[in-house]
Protein backbone atom coordinates (compact mmCIF):
# COMPACT_ATOMS: atom_id res chain seq x y z
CA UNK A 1 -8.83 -37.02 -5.13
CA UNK A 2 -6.49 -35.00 -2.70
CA UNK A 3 -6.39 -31.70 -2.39
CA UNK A 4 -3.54 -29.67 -3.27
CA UNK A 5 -0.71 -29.18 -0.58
CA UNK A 6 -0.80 -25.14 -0.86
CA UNK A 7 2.54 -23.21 -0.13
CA UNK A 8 2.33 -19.31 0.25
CA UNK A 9 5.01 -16.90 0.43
CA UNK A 10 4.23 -13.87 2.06
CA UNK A 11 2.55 -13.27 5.37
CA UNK A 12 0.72 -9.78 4.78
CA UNK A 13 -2.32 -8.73 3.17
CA UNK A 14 -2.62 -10.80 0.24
CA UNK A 15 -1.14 -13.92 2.18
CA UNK A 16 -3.38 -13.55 4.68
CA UNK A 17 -6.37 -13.44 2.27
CA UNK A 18 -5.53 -16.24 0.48
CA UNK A 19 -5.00 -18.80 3.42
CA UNK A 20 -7.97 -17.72 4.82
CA UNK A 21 -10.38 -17.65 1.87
CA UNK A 22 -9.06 -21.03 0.64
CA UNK A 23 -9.91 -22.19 4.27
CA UNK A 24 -13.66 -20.25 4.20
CA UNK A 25 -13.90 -21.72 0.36
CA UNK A 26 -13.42 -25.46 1.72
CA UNK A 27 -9.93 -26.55 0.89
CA UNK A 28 -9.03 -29.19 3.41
CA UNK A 29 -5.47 -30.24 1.77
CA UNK A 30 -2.57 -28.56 3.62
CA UNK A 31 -1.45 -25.15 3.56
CA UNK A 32 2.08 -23.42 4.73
CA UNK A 33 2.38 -19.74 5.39
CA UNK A 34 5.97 -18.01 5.36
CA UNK A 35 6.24 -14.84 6.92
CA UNK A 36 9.63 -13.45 7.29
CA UNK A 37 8.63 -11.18 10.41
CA UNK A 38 8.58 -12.74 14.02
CA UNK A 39 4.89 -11.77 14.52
CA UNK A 40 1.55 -13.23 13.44
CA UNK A 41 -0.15 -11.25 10.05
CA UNK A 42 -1.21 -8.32 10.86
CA UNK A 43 -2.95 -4.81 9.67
CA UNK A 44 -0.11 -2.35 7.90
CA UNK A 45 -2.49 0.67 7.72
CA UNK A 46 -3.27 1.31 11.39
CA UNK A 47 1.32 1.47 11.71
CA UNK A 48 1.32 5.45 10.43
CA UNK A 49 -1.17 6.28 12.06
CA UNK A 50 -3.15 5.06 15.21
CA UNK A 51 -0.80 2.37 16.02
CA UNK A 52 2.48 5.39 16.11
CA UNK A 53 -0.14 7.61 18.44
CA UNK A 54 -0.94 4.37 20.74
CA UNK A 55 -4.83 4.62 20.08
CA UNK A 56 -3.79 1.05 18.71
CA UNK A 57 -1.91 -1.79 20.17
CA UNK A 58 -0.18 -4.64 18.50
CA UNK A 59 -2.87 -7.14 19.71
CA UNK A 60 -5.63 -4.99 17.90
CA UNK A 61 -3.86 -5.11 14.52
CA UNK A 62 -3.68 -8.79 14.31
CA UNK A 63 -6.11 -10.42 11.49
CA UNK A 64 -6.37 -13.25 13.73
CA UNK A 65 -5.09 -14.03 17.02
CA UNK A 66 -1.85 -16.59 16.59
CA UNK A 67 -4.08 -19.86 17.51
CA UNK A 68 -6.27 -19.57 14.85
CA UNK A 69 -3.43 -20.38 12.45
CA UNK A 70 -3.25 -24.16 14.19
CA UNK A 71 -7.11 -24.41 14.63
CA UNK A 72 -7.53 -23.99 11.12
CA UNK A 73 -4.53 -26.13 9.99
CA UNK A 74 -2.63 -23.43 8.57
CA UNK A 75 1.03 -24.30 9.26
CA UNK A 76 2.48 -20.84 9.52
CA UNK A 77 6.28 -20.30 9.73
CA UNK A 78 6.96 -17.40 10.98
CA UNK A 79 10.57 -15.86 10.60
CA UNK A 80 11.19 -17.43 7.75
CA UNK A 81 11.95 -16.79 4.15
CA UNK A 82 12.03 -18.50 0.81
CA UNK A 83 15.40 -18.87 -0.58
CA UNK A 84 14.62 -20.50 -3.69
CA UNK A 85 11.55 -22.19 -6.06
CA UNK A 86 12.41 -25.21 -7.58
CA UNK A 87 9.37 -25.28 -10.31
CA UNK A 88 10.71 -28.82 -12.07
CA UNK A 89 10.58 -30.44 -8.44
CA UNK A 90 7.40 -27.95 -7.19
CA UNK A 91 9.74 -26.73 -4.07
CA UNK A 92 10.47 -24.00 -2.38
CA UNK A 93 14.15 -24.07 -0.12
CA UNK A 94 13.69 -21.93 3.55
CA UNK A 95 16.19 -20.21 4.49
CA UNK A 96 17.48 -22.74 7.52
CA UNK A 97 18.16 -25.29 4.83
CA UNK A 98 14.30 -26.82 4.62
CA UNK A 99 12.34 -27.24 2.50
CA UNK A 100 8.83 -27.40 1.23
CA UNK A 101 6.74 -29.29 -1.32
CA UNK A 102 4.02 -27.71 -3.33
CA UNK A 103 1.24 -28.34 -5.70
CA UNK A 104 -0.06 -24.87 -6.02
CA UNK A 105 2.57 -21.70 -4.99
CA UNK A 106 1.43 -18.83 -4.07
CA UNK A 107 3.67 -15.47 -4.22
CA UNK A 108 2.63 -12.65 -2.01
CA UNK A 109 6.38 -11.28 -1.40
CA UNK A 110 4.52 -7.65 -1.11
CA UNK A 111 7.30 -4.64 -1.24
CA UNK A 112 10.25 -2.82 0.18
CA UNK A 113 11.26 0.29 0.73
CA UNK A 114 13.37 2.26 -1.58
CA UNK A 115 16.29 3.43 0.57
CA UNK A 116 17.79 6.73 0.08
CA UNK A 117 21.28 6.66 -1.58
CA UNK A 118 22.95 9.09 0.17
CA UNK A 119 26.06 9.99 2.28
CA UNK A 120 24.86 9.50 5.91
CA UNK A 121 21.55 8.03 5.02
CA UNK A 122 22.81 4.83 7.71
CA UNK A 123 22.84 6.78 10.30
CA UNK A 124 21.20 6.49 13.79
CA UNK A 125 17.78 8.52 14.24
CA UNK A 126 17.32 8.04 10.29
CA UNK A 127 14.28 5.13 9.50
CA UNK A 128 12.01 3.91 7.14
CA UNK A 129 8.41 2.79 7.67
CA UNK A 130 7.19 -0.05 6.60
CA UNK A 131 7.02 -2.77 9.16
CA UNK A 132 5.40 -3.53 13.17
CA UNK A 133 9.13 -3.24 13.97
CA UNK A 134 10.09 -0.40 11.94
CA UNK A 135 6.86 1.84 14.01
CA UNK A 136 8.18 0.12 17.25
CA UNK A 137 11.42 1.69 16.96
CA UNK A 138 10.28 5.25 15.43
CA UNK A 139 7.78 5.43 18.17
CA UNK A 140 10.94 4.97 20.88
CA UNK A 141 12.63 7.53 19.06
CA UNK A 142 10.36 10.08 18.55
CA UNK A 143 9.59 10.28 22.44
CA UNK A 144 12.78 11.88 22.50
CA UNK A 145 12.66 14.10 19.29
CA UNK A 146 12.14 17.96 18.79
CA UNK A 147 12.67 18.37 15.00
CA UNK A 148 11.93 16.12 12.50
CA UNK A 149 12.36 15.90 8.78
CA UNK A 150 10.75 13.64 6.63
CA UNK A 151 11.93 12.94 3.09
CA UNK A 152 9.44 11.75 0.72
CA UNK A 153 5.58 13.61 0.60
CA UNK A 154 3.64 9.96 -0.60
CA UNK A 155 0.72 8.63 1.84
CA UNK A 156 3.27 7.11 4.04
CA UNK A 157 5.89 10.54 4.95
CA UNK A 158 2.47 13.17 4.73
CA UNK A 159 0.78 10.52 7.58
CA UNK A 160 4.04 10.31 9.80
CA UNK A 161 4.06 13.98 9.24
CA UNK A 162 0.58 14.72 10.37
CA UNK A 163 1.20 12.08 13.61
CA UNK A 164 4.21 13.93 14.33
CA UNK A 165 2.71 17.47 14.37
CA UNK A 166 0.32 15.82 16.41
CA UNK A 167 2.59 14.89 18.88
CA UNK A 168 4.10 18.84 18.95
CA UNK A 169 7.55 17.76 16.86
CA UNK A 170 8.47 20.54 14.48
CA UNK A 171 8.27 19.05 11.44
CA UNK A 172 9.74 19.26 7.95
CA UNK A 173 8.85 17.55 4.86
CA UNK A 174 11.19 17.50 1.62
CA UNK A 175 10.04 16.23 -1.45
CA UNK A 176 11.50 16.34 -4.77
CA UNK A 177 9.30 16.22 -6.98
CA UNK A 178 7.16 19.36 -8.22
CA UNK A 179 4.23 18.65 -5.44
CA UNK A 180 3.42 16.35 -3.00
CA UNK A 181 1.28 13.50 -3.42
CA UNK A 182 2.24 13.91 -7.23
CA UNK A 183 2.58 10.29 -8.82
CA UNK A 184 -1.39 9.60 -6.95
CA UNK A 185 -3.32 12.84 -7.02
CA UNK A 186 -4.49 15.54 -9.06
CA UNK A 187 -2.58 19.04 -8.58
CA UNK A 188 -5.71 20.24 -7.12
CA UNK A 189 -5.35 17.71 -4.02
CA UNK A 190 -1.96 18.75 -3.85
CA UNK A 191 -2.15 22.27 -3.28
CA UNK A 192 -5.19 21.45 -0.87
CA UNK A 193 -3.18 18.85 1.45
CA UNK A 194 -0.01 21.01 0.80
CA UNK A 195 -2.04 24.06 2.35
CA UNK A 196 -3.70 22.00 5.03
CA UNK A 197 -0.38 20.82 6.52
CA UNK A 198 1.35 24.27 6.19
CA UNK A 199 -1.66 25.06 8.16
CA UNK A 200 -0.83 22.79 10.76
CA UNK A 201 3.13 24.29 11.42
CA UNK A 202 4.51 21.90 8.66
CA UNK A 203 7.19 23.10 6.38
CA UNK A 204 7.21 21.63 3.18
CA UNK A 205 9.58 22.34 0.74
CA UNK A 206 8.64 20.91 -2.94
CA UNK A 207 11.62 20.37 -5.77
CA UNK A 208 13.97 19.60 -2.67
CA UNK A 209 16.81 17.48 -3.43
CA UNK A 210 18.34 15.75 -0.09
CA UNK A 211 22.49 15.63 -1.20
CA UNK A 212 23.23 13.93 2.46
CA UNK A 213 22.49 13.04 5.88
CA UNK A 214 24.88 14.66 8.31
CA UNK A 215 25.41 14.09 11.73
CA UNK A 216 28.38 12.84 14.63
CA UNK A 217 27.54 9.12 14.63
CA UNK A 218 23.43 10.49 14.71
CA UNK A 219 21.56 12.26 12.45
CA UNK A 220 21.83 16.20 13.02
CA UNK A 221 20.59 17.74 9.70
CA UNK A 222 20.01 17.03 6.08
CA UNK A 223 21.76 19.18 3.49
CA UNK A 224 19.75 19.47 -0.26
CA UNK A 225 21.54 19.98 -3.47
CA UNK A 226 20.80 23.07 -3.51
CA UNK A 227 22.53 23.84 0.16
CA UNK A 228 19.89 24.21 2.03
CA UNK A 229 20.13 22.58 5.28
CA UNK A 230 17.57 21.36 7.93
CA UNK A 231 18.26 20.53 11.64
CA UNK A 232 16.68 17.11 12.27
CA UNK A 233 17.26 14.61 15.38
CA UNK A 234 14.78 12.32 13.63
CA UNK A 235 14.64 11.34 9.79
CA UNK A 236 11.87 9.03 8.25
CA UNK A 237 12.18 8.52 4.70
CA UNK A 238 9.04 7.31 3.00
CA UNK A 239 10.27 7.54 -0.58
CA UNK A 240 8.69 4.80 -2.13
CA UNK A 241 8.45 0.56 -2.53
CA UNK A 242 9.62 -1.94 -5.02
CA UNK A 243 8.09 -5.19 -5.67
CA UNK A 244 10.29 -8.13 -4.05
CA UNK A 245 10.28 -10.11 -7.42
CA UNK A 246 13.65 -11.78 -7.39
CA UNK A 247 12.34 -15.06 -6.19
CA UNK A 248 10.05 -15.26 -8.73
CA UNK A 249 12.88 -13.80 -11.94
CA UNK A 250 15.21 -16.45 -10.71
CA UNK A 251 13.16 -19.16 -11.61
CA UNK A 252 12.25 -17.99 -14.73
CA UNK A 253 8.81 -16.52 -13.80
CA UNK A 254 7.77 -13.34 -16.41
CA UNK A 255 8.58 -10.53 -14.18
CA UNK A 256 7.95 -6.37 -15.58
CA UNK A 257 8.18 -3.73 -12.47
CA UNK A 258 6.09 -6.63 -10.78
CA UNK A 259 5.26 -10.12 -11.14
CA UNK A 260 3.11 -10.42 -14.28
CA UNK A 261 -0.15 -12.44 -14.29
CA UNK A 262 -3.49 -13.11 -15.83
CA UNK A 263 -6.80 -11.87 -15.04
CA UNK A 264 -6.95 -15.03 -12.80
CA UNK A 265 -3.42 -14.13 -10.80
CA UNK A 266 -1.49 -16.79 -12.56
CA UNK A 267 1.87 -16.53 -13.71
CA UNK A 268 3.33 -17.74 -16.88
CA UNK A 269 3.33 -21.55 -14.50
CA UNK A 270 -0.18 -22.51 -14.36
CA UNK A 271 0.68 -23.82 -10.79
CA UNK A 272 2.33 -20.32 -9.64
CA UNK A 273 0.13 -17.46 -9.16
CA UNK A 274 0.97 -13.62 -7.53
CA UNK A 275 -1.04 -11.73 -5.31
CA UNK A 276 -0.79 -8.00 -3.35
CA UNK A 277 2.20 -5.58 -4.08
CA UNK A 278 4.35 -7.96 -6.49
CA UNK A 279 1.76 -8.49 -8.75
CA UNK A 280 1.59 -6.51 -12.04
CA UNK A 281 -1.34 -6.93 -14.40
CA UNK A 282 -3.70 -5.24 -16.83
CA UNK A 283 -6.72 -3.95 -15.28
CA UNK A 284 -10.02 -2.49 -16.91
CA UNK A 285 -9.62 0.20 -15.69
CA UNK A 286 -5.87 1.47 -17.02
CA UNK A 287 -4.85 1.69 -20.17
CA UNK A 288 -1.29 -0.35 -19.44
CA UNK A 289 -0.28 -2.87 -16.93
CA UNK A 290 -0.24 -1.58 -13.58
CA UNK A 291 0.65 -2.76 -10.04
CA UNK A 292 -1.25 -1.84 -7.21
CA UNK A 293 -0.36 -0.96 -3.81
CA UNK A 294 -3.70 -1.22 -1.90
CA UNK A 295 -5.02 -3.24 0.89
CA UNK A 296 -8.61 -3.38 -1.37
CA UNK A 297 -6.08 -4.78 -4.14
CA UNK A 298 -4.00 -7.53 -2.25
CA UNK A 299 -7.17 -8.78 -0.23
CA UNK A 300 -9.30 -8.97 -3.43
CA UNK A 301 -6.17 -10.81 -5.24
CA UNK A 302 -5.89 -13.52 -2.43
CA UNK A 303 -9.69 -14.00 -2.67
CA UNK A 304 -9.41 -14.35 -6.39
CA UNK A 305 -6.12 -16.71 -6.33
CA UNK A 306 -7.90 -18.86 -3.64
CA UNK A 307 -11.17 -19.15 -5.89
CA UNK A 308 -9.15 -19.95 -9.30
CA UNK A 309 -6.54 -22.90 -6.86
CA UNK A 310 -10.56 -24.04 -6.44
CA UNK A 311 -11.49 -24.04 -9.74
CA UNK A 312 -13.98 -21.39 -9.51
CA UNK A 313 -12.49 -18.93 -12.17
CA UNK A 314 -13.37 -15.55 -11.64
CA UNK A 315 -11.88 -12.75 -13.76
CA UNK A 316 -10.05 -9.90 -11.72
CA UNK A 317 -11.42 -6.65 -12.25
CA UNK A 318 -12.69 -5.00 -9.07
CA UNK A 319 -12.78 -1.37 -8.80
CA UNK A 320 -9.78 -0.42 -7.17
CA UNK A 321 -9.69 2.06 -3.82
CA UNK A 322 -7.41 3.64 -1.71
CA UNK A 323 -7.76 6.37 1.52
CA UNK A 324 -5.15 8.04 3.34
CA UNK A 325 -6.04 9.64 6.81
CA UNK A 326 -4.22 12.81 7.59
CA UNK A 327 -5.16 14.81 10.55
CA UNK A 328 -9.05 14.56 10.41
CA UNK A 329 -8.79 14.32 6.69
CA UNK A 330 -10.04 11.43 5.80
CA UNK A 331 -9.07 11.26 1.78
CA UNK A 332 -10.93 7.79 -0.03
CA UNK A 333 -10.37 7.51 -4.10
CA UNK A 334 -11.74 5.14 -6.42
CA UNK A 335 -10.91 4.23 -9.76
CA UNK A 336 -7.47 5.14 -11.89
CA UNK A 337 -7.05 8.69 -12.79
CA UNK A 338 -4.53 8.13 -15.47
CA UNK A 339 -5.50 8.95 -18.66
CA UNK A 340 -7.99 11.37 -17.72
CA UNK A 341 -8.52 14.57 -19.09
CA UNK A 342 -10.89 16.59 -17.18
CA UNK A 343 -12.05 17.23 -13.97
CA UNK A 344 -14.85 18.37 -11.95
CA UNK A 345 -15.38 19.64 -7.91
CA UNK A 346 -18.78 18.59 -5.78
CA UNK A 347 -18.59 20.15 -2.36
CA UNK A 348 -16.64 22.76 -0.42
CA UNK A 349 -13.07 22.92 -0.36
CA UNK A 350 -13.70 26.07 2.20
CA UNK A 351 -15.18 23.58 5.19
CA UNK A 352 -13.06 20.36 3.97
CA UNK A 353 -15.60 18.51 2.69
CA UNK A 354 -15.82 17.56 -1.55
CA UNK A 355 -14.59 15.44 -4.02
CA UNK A 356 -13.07 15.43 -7.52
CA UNK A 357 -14.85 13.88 -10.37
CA UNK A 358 -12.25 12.53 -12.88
CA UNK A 359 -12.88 11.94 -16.53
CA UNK A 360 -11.24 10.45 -19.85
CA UNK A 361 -13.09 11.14 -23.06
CA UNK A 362 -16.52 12.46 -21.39
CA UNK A 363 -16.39 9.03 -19.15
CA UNK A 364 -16.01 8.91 -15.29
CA UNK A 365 -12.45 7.09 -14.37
CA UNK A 366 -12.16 8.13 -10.49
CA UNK A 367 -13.85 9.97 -7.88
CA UNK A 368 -11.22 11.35 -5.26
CA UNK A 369 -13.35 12.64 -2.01
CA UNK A 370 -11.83 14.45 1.40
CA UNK A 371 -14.19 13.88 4.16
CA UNK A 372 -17.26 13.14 1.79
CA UNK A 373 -17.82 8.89 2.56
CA UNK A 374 -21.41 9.17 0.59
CA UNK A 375 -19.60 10.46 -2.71
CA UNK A 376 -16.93 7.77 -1.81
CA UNK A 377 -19.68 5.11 -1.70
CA UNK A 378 -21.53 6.24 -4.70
CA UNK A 379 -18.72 6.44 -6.71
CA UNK A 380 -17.36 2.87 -6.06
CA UNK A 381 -20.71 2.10 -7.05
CA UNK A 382 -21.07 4.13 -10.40
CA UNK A 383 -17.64 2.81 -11.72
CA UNK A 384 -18.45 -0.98 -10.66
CA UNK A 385 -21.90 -0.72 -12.96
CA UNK A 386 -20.06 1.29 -15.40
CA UNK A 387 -22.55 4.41 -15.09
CA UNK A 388 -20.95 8.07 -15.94
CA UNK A 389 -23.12 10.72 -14.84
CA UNK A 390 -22.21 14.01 -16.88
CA UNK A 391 -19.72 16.38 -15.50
CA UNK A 392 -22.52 18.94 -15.21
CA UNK A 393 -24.53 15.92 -12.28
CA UNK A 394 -21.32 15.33 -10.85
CA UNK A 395 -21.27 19.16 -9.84
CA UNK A 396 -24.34 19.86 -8.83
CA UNK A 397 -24.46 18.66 -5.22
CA UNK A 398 -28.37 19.01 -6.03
CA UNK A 399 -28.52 16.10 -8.19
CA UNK A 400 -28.66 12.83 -6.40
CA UNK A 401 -25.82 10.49 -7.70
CA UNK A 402 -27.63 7.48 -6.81
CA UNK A 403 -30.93 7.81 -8.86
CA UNK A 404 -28.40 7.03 -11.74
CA UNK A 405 -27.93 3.42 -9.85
CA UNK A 406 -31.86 3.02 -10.57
C-alpha cells in the first residue's frame, strides 16, 4: 500500500513537530512543508528574550539546520502560503498559482497579532512581536531608543519590557485591563510581577486606555483616553493573537475562536486535522473548549496528529505548561486555573522563590511557581497521575510532594 502524500501548512511549532515525528514514526510517503517566512523553522521563545539581548543568534534557534529538511525528504517551501483547500479534489492552491495534492492535510496556520486600532498606530518606531523578522527590526531600532512604551502587559510586552530595562531604555508599560498578566494569572502573581518590574524603573500604568499614536511621520508619544500622554521613540504592542482560521472556514471546516477538533486533532474531514495555536478543543482539564497558546501544546499536537495520520490513535490530553522568563524570574505553570476557587502559597515571596497551589472543589487544577523548578516538576507530575495533595501539604514546604507519587 502507499503511504499517504502528507501536506502541512504551517512552518512553526506544531509544523515542525509533525513533519518530524511522522518522519521519527516511519512514514516514508512524501511530505510538503509551507512556511510563509523566508527562513527555516525555528524556536519563537528565545525572540523576546535572549535572541533581542544577542545571547542568541539566528543559527541557534533553528530546530534543524536547513539540510536536514532534504536529507529527510521533507519538501519544505519556504515563503509560501496556502491560498486555498480544495477538500472534493484533496488540494491545496500556493500562492504563485501551484498547487499541491494531498491525502492527509495538516493545518498548523499558528496566530497573528492583534493590531492596535488606533490613529497613528502605522507609524514608524511602532512594532509588534511576533516573528525572526519582527525581533530583527526592533533590535535595530532599539539601539537607537531612549524611551519606550509598550502597550499590552501579556508574556510577550512584560518580556520586551524586562529586555528593554535591561538594556537601560526607560520604559513604560500601558495596559488596559485591571492588572497585568490578568487573562493568565492569579491577582496574586500580578501584584508580585507588577511590583518586581516597578522595582526595576518600569512604569506601569494599569486601566490605561491608548486613544492614539502621535508623532511627525515617527512615533513621539502615545496619548490614553483619559489624556495622559507618554513620550516614546519606540512602541511595541504585544496586545494579543488570533488564530489564522480563514483557510480552514472557507472550506467549510467547523471553526469556533479556533479550528475545532477531536481528541485525536481531526477536524470535522477525517483527512484534515489542526495542530498548535489554531486549534480549539476540549481538554480534561477545562471545563469548555479552549485553545492553547503553548510551545508544550503545539509540539504535543504535532506528535499526536502524526501518531493518529499512522494509525496509532492516542487521545490528547497532556497536562498543559507554560513559563515566561522575566528578568531572573523564571515563572513555569501547569495545569488550567479556570474554574478554580481557592488558592494556596509554598515558599517565600520575600526571596522570589514559591509557588501557588490552585484548586476547584478541594481538587488541585494548577501549580503556578516563580523560581521554584522542583514544585514545577512535581506538580506536572501530580496533575498527570491525577493526585491532589490537600491544601494544608501543598503549604507546608515540610511535607514532601513527591511521597504522594509513591
Amino acid at each position: 500500500m502507499t503511504a499517504p502524500a502528507i501536506v502541512v501548512v504551517g512552518a512553526g511549532q506544531a509544523g515542525y513537530q509533525t513533519v518530524e515525528s511522522l518522519r521519527q514514526e516511519g512514514h516514508d510517503g512524501p511530505i510538503t512543508l509551507v512556511g510563509a517566512e523566508p527562513h527555516p523553522p525555528y524556536q519563537r521563545p528565545p525572540l523576546s528574550k535572549a535572541y533581542l539581548l544577542g545571547e542568541t543568534d539566528g543559527m541557534r534557534i533553528l530546530f534543524r539546520t536547513a539540510d536536514y529538511y532534504a536529507q529527510h525528504g521533507i519538501d519544505l517551501r519556504r515563503g509560501r502560503s496556502v491560498q486555498a483547500i480544495d477538500r472534493s479534489g484533496k488540494r491545496v492552491r500556493l500562492d504563485d498559482g501551484g498547487s499541491l495534492a494531498y491525502d492527509k492535510l495538516v493545518l498548523a496556520t499558528g496566530s497573528r497579532v492583534r493590531n492596535l486600532t488606533v490613529p497613528g498606530a502605522d507609524l514608524a518606531g511602532v512594532f509588534t512581536l511576533k516573528t525572526l523578522d519582527d525581533v530583527d527590526r526592533i533590535g535595530e531600532a532599539l539601539g537607537r531608543a531612549a524611551q519606550v512604551v509598550v502597550i499590552g502587559a501579556g508574556f510577550i510586552g512584560l518580556e520586551f519590557a524586562a529586555v528593554a530595562r535591561k538594556l537601560g531604555k526607560a520604559v513604560t508599560v500601558l495596559e488596559a485591563a485591571p492588572r497585568i498578566m490578568g487573562r493568565v494569572v492569579h491577582p496574586v502573581l500580578s501584584d508580585y510581577f507588577t511590583a518586581f518590574h516597578r522595582g526595576r524603573g518600569v512604569v506601569i500604568q494599569c486601566g490605561a486606555v491608548v486613544a492614539a499614536v502621535e508623532g511627525e511621520g515617527r512615533v513621539q508619544r502615545v496619548v490614553c483616553a483619559d489624556g495622559a500622554v507618554h513620550a516614546a521613540d519606540l512602541v511595541v504592542v504585544g496586545i494579543g493573537v488570533l488564530p489564522n482560521v480563514e483557510l480552514a472556514e472557507d472550506c467549510g471546516i467547523v471553526c469556533d475562536n479556533g479550528i475545532v477538533v477531536d481528541q485525536y486533532c481531526r477536524t470535522n474531514d477525517p483527512d484534515i486535522f489542526a495542530a498548535g495555536d489554531c486549534a480549539v478543543f476540549d481538554h480534561p482539564f477545562a471545563a469548555s473548549r479552549v485553545r492553547l497558546e503553548s510551545v508544550q501544546n503545539a509540539a504535543d499536537q504535532g506528535r499526536c496528529v502524526a501518531a493518529t495520520i499512522l494509525g496509532h490513535d492516542k487521545p490528547y490530553g497532556t497536562v498543559p505548561w507554560f513559563w515566561s522568563d522575566q528578568y531572573e524570574l523564571k515563572l513555569q505553570m501547569v495545569g488550567l486555573t479556570m474554574g478554580c476557587d481557592s488558592v494556596v502559597r509554598r515558599g517565600d515571596m520575600a526571596v522570589d522563590k514559591f509557588s501557588l497551589f490552585h484548586y476547584r472543589g478541594g481538587c488541585l487544577r494548577a501549580v503556578d511557581s516563580v523560581n521554584k523548578a522542583a514544585d514545577h516538576i512535581v506538580g506536572r507530575k501530580l496533575l498527570a497521575a491525577g493526585i491532589s495533595p490537600s491544601p494544608e501539604q501543598a503549604a507546608d514546604e515540610g511535607f514532601k510532594l513527591n511521597s504522594l507519587l509513591g
